[in-house]
N, C-alpha and C. Protein backbone atom coordinates (compact mmCIF):
# COMPACT_ATOMS: atom_id res chain seq x y z
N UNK A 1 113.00 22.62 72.66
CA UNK A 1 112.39 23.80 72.09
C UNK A 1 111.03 24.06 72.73
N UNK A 2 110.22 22.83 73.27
CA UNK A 2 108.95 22.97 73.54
C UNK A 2 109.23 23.44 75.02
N UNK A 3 110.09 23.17 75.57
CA UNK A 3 110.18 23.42 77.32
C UNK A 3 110.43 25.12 77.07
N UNK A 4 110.97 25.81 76.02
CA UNK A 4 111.42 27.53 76.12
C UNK A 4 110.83 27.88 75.88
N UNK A 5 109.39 27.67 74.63
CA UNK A 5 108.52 28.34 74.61
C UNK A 5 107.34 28.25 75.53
N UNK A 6 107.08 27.17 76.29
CA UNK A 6 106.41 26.71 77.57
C UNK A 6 106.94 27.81 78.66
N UNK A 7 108.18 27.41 78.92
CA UNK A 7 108.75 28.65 79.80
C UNK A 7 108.60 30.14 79.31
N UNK A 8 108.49 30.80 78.40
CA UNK A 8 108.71 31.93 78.08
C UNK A 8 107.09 32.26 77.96
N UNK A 9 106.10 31.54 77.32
CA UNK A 9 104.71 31.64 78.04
C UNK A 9 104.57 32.01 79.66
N UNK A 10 105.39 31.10 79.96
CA UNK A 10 104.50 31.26 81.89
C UNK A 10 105.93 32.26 82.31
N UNK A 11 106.51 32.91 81.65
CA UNK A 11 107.29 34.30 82.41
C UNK A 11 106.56 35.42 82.08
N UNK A 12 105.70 35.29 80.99
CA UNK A 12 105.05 36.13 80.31
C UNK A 12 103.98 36.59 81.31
N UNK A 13 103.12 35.70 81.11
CA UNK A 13 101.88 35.14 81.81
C UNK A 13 102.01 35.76 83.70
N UNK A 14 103.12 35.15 84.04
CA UNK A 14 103.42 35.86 85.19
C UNK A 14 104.02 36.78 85.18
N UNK A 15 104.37 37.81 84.47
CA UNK A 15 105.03 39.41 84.46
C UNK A 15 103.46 39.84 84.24
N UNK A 16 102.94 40.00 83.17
CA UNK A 16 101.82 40.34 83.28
C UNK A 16 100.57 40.26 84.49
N UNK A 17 100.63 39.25 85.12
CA UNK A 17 99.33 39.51 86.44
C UNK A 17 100.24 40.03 87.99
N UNK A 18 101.37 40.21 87.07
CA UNK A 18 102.36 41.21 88.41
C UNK A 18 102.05 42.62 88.11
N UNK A 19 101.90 42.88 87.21
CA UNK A 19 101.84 44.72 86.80
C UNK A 19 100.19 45.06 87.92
N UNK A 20 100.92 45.87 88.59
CA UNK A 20 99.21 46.44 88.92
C UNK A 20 98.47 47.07 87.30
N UNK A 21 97.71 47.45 87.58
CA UNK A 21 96.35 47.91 86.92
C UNK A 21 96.48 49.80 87.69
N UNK A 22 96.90 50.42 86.87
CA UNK A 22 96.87 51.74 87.20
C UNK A 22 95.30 52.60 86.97
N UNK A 23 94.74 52.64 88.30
CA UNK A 23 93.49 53.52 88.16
C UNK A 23 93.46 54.99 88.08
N UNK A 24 93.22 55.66 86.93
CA UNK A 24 93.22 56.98 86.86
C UNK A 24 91.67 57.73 88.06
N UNK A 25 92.07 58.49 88.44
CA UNK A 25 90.63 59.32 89.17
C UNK A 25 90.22 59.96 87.95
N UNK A 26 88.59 59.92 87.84
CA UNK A 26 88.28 61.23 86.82
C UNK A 26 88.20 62.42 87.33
N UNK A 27 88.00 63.16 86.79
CA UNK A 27 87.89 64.64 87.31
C UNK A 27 86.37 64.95 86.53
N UNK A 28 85.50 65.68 87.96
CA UNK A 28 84.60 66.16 87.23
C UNK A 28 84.44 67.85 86.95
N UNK A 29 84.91 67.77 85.58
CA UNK A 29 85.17 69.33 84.69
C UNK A 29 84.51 70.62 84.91
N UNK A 30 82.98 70.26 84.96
CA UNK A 30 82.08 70.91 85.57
C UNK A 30 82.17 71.73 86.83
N UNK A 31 82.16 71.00 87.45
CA UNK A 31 82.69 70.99 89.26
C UNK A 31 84.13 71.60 89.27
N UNK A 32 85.06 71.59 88.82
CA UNK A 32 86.12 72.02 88.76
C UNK A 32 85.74 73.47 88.31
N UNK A 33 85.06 73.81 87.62
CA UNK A 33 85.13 74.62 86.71
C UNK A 33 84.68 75.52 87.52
N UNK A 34 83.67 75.20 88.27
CA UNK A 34 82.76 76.15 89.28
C UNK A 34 83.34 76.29 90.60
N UNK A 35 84.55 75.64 90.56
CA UNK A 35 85.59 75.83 91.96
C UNK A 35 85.74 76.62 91.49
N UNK A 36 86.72 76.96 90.55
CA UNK A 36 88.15 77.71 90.08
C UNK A 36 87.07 79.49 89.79
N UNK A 37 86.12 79.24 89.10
CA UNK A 37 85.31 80.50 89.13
C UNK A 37 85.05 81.21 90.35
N UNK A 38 84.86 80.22 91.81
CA UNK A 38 84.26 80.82 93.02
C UNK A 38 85.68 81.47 93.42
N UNK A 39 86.58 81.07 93.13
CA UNK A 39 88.10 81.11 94.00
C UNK A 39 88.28 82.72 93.05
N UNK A 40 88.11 82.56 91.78
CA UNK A 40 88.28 83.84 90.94
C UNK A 40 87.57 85.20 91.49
N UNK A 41 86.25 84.40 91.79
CA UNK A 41 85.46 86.04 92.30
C UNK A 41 86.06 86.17 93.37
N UNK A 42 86.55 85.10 94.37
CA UNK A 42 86.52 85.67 95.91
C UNK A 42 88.02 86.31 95.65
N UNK A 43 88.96 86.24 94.45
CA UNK A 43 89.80 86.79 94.37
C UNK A 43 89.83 88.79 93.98
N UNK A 44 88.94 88.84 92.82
CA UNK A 44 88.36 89.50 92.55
C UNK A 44 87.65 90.30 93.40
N UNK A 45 86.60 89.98 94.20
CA UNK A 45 86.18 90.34 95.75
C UNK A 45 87.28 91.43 96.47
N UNK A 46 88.13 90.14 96.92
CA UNK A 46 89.32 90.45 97.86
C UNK A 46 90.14 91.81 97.36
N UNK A 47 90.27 92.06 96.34
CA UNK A 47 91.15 92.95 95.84
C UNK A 47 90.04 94.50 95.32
N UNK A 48 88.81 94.29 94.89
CA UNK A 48 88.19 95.25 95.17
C UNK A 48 87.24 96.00 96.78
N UNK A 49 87.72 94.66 97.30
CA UNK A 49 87.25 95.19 99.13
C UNK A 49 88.93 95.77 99.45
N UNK A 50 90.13 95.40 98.63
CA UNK A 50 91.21 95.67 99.47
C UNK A 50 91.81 95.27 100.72
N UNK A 51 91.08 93.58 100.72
CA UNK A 51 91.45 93.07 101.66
C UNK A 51 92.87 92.23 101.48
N UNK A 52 93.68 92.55 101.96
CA UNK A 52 94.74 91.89 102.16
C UNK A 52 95.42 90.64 102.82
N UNK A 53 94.25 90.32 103.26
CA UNK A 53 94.47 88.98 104.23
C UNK A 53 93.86 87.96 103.60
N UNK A 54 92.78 87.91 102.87
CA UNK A 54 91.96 87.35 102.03
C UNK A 54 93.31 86.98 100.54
N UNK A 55 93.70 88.23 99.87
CA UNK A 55 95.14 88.13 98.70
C UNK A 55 96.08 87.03 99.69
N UNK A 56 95.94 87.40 100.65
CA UNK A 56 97.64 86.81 101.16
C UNK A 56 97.38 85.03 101.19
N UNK A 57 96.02 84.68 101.35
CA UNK A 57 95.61 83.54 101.90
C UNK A 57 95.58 82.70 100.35
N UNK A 58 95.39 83.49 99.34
CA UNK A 58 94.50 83.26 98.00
C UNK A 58 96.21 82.88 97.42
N UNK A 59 96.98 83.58 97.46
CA UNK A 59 98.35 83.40 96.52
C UNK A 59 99.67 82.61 97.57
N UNK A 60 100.28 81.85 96.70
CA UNK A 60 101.27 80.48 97.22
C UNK A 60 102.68 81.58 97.79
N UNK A 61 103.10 80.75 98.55
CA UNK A 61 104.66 81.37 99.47
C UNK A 61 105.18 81.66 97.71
N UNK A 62 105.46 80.46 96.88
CA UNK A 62 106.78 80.30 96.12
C UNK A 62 106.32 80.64 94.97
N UNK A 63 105.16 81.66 94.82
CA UNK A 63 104.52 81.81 93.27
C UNK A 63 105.62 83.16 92.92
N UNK A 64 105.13 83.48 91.49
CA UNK A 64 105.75 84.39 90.66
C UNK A 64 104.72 85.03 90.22
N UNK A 65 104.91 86.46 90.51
CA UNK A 65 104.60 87.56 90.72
C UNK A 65 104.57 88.79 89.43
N UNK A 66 104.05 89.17 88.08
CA UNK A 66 104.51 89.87 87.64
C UNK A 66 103.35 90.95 87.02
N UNK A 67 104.36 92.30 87.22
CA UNK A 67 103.82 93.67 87.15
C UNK A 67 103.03 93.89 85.81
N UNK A 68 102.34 95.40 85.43
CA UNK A 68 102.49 95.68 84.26
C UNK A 68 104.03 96.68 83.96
N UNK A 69 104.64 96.41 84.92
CA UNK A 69 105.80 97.57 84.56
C UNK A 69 107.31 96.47 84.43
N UNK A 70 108.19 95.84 83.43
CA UNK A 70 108.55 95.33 83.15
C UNK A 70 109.58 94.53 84.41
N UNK A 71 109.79 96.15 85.20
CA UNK A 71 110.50 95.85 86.04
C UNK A 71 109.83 94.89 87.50
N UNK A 72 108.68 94.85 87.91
CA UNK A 72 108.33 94.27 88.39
C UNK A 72 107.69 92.83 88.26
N UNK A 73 108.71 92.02 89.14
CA UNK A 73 109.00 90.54 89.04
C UNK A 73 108.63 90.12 90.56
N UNK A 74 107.76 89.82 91.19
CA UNK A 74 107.47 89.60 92.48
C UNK A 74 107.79 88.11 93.21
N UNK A 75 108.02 88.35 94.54
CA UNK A 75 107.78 87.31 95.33
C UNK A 75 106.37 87.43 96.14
N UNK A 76 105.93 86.58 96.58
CA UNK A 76 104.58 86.81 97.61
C UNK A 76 105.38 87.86 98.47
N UNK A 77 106.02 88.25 99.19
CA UNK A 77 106.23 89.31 99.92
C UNK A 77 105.95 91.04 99.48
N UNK A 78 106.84 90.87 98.14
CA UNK A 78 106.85 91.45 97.92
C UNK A 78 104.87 92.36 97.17
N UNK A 79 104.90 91.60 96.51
CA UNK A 79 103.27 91.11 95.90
C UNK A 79 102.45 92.01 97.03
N UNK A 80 102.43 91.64 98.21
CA UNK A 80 101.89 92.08 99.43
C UNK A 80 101.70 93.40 99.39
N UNK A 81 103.21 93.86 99.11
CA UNK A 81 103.82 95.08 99.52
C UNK A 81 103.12 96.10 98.82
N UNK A 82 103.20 95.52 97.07
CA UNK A 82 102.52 96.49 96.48
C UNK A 82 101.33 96.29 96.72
N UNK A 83 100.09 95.57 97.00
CA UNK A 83 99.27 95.46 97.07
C UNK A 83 99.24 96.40 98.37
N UNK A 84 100.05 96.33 99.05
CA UNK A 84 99.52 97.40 100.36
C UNK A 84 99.48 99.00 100.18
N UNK A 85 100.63 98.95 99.21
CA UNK A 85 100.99 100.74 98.64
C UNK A 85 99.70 101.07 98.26
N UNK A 86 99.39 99.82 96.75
CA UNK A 86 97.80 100.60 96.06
C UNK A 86 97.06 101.02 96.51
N UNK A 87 96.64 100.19 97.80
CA UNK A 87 95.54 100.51 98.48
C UNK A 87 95.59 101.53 99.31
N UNK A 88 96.70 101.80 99.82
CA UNK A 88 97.18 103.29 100.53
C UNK A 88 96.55 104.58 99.92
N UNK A 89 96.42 104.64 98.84
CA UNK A 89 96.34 105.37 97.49
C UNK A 89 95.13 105.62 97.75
N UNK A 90 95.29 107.23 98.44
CA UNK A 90 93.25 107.85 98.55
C UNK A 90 93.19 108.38 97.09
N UNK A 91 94.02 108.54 95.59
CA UNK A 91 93.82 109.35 94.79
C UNK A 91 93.10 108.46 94.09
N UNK A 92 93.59 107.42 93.49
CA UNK A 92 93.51 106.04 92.65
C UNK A 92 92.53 105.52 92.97
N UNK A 93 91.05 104.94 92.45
CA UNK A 93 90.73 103.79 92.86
C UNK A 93 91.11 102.57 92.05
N UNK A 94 91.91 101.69 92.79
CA UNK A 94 91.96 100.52 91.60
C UNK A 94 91.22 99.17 91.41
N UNK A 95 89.63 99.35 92.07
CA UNK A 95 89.08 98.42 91.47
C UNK A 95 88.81 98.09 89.97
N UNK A 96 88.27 97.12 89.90
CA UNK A 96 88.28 96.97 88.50
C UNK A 96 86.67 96.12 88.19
N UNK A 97 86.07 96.10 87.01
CA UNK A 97 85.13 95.29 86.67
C UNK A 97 85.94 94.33 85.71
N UNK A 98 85.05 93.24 85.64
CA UNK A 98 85.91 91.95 84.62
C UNK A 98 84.67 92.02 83.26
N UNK A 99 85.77 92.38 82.49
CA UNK A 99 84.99 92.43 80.96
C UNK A 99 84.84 90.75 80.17
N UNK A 100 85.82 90.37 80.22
CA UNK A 100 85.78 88.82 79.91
C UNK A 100 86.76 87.85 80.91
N UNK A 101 86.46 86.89 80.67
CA UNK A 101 87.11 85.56 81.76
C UNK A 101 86.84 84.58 81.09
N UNK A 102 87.84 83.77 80.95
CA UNK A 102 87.90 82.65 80.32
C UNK A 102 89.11 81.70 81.38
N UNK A 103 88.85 80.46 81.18
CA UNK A 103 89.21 79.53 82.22
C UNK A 103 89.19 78.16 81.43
N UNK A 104 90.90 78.05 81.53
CA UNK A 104 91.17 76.99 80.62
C UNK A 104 91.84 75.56 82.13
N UNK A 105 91.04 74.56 82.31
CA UNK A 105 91.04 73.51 83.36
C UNK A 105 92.29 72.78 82.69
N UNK A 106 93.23 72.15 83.55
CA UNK A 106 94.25 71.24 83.15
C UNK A 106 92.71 69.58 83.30
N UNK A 107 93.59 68.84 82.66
CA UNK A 107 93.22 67.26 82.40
C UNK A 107 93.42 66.78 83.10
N UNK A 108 94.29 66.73 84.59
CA UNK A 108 94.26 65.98 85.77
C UNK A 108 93.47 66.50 86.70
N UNK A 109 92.81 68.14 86.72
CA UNK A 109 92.35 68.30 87.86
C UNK A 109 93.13 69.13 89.25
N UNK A 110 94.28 69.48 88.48
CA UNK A 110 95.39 69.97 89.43
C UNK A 110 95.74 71.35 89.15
N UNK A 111 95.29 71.95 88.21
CA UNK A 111 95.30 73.47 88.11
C UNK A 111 94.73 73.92 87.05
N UNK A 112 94.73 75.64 86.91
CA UNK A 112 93.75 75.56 86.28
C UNK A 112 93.89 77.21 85.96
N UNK A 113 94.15 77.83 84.77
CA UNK A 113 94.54 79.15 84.20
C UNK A 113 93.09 80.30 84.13
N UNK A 114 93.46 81.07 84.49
CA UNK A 114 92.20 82.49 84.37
C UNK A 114 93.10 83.19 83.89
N UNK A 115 91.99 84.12 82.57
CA UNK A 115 92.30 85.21 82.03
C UNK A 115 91.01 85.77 82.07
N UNK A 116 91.96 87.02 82.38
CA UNK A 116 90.24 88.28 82.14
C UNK A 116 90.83 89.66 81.80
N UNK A 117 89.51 89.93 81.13
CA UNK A 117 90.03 91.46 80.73
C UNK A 117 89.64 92.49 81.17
N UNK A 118 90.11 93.33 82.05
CA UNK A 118 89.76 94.27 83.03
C UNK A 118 89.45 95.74 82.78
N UNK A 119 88.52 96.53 83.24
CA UNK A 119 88.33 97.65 83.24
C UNK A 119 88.89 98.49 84.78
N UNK A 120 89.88 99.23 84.83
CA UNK A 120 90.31 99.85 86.07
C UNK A 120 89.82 101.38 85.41
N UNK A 121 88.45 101.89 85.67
CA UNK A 121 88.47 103.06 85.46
C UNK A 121 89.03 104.42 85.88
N UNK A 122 89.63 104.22 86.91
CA UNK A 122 90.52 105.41 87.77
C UNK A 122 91.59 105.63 87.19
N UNK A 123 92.33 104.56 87.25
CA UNK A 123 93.57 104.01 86.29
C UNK A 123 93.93 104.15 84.99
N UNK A 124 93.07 103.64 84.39
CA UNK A 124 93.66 103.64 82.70
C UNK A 124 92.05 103.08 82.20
N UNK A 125 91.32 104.21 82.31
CA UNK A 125 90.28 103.95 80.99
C UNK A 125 89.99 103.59 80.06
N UNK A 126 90.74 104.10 78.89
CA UNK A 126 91.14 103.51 77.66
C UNK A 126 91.52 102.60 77.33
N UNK A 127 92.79 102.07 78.16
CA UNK A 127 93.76 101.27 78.03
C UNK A 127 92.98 100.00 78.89
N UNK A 128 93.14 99.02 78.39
CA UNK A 128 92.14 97.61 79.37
C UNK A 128 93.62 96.85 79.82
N UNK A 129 93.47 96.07 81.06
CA UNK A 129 94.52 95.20 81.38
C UNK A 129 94.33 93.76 81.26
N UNK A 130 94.87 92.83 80.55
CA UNK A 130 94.74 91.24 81.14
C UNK A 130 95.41 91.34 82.47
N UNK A 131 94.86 90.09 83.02
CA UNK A 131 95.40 89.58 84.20
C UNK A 131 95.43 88.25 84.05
N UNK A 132 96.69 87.75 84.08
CA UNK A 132 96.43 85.90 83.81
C UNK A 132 97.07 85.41 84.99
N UNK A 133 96.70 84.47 85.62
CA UNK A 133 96.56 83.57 86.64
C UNK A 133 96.50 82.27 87.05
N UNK A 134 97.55 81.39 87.37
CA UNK A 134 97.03 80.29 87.77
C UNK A 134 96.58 79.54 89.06
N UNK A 135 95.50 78.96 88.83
CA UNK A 135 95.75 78.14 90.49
C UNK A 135 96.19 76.66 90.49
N UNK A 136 96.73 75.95 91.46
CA UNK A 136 97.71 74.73 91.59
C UNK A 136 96.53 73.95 92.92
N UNK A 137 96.44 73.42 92.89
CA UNK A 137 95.84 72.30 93.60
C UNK A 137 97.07 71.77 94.66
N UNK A 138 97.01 71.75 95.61
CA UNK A 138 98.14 71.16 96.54
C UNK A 138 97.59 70.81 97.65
N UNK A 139 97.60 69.43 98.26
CA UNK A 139 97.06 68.80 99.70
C UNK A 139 95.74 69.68 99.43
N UNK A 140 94.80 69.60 98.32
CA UNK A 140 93.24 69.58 98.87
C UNK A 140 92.94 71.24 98.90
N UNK A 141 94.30 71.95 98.14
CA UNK A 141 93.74 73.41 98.57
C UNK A 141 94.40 74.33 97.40
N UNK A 142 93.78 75.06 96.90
CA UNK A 142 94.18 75.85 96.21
C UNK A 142 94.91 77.26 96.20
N UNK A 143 95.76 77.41 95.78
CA UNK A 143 96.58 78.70 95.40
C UNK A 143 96.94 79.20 94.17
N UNK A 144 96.80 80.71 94.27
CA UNK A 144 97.67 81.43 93.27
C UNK A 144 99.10 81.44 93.10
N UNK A 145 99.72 80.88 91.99
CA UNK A 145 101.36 80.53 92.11
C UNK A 145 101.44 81.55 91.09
N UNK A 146 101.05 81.91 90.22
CA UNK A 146 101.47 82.46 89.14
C UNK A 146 100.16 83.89 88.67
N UNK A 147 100.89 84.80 88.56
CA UNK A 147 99.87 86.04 87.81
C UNK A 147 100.82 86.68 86.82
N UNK A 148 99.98 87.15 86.25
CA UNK A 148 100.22 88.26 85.37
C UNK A 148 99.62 89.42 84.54
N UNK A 149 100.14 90.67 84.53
CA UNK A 149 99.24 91.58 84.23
C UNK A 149 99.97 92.72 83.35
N UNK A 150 99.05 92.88 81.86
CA UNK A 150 99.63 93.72 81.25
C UNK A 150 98.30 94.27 80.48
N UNK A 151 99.17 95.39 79.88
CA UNK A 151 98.00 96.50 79.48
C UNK A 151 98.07 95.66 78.04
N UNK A 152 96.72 95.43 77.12
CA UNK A 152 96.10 95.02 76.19
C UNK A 152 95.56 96.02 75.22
N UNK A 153 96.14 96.33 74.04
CA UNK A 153 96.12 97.40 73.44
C UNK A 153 95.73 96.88 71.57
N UNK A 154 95.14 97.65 71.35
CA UNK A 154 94.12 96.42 69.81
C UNK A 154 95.37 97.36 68.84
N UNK A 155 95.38 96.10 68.06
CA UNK A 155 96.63 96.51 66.99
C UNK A 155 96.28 97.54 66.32
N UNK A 156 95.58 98.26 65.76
CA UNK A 156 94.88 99.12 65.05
C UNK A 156 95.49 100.57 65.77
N UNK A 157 95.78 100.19 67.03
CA UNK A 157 95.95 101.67 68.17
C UNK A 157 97.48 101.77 68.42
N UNK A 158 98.36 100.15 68.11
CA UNK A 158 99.83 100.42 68.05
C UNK A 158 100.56 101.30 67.48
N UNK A 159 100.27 101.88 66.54
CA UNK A 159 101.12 102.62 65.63
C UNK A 159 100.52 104.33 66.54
N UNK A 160 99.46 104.38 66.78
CA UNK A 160 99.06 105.78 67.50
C UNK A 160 99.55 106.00 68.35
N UNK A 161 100.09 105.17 69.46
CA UNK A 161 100.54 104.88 70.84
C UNK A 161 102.24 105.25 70.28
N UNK A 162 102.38 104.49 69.61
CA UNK A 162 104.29 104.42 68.94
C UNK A 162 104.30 106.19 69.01
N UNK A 163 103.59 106.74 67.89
CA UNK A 163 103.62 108.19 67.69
C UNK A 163 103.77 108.86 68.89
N UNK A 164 102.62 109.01 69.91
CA UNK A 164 102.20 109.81 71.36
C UNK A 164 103.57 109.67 71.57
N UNK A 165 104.08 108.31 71.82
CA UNK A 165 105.71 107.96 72.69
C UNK A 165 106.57 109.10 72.23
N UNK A 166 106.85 109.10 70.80
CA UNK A 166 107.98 110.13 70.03
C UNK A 166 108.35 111.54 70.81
């Protein structure tokens, strides 16, 4: 009896100083925080200069793409495309100012969500748009994989809007 629990000690004993020791990296939140903001304006930037090469560089091959018009579901190609039409557009201006932004950081350090609430005055005055966004961390570099954009309308104004529709 004394030799199994002797033995079952030193299997123990040696499984245990076999396990590595898993080191987490910290992430510093701060610093992250003030990435993901610079990457936001130069996004922001890019799309009120109407630069397209700057968007193309900023958003991932394999992200998902979506409109305020239900039907539009994008690929980066496509994404492009409209982005090239808008800007075609001498009637429209579609810059925009950012009314709020908020920026929620993942816990590893690997991506990281923007929302803001937009003023496109050419566009839709009244009516404000979110735009939500993520960026992904990949080999040391960041991209847009994911957007989204819809018109934001205060409940109080739903039932007025329902009516206009009729």
């Amino acid at each position: 009896m004394k030799k199994i629990c002797f033995l079952a000690i030193i299997v123990v004993v040696i499984t245990a100083a076999c396990n590595p020791k898993v080191q987490t990296e910290t992430v510093d939140l701060n610093e992250l925080n003030q990435t993901i903001t610079q990457l936001a304006d130069e996004y922001t930037n890019a799309w009120n200069a109407e630069d397209i090469d700057v968007l193309s560089e900023l958003v991932s091959d394999e992200g998902l793409y979506c409109g305020s018009d239900p039907s539009e579901q994008l690929d980066k190609s496509s994404l492009l495309n409209m982005y090239s039409e808008l800007f075609s557009d001498t009637i429209i201006d579609y810059s925009y100012v950012i009314d709020l932004r908020k920026i929620k950081l993942s816990a590893d350090g690997n991506s990281a969500l923007v929302m803001e609430h937009l003023t496109i005055d050419d566009w839709s005055p009244k009516i404000k748009m979110r735009q939500t966004y993520q960026f992904v961390k990949t080999n040391n570099d960041w991209k847009i994989d994911y957007i989204s954009w819809s018109f934001i309308v205060k409940n109080d104004d739903i039932m007025k809007l329902n009516e206009l529709m009729d």
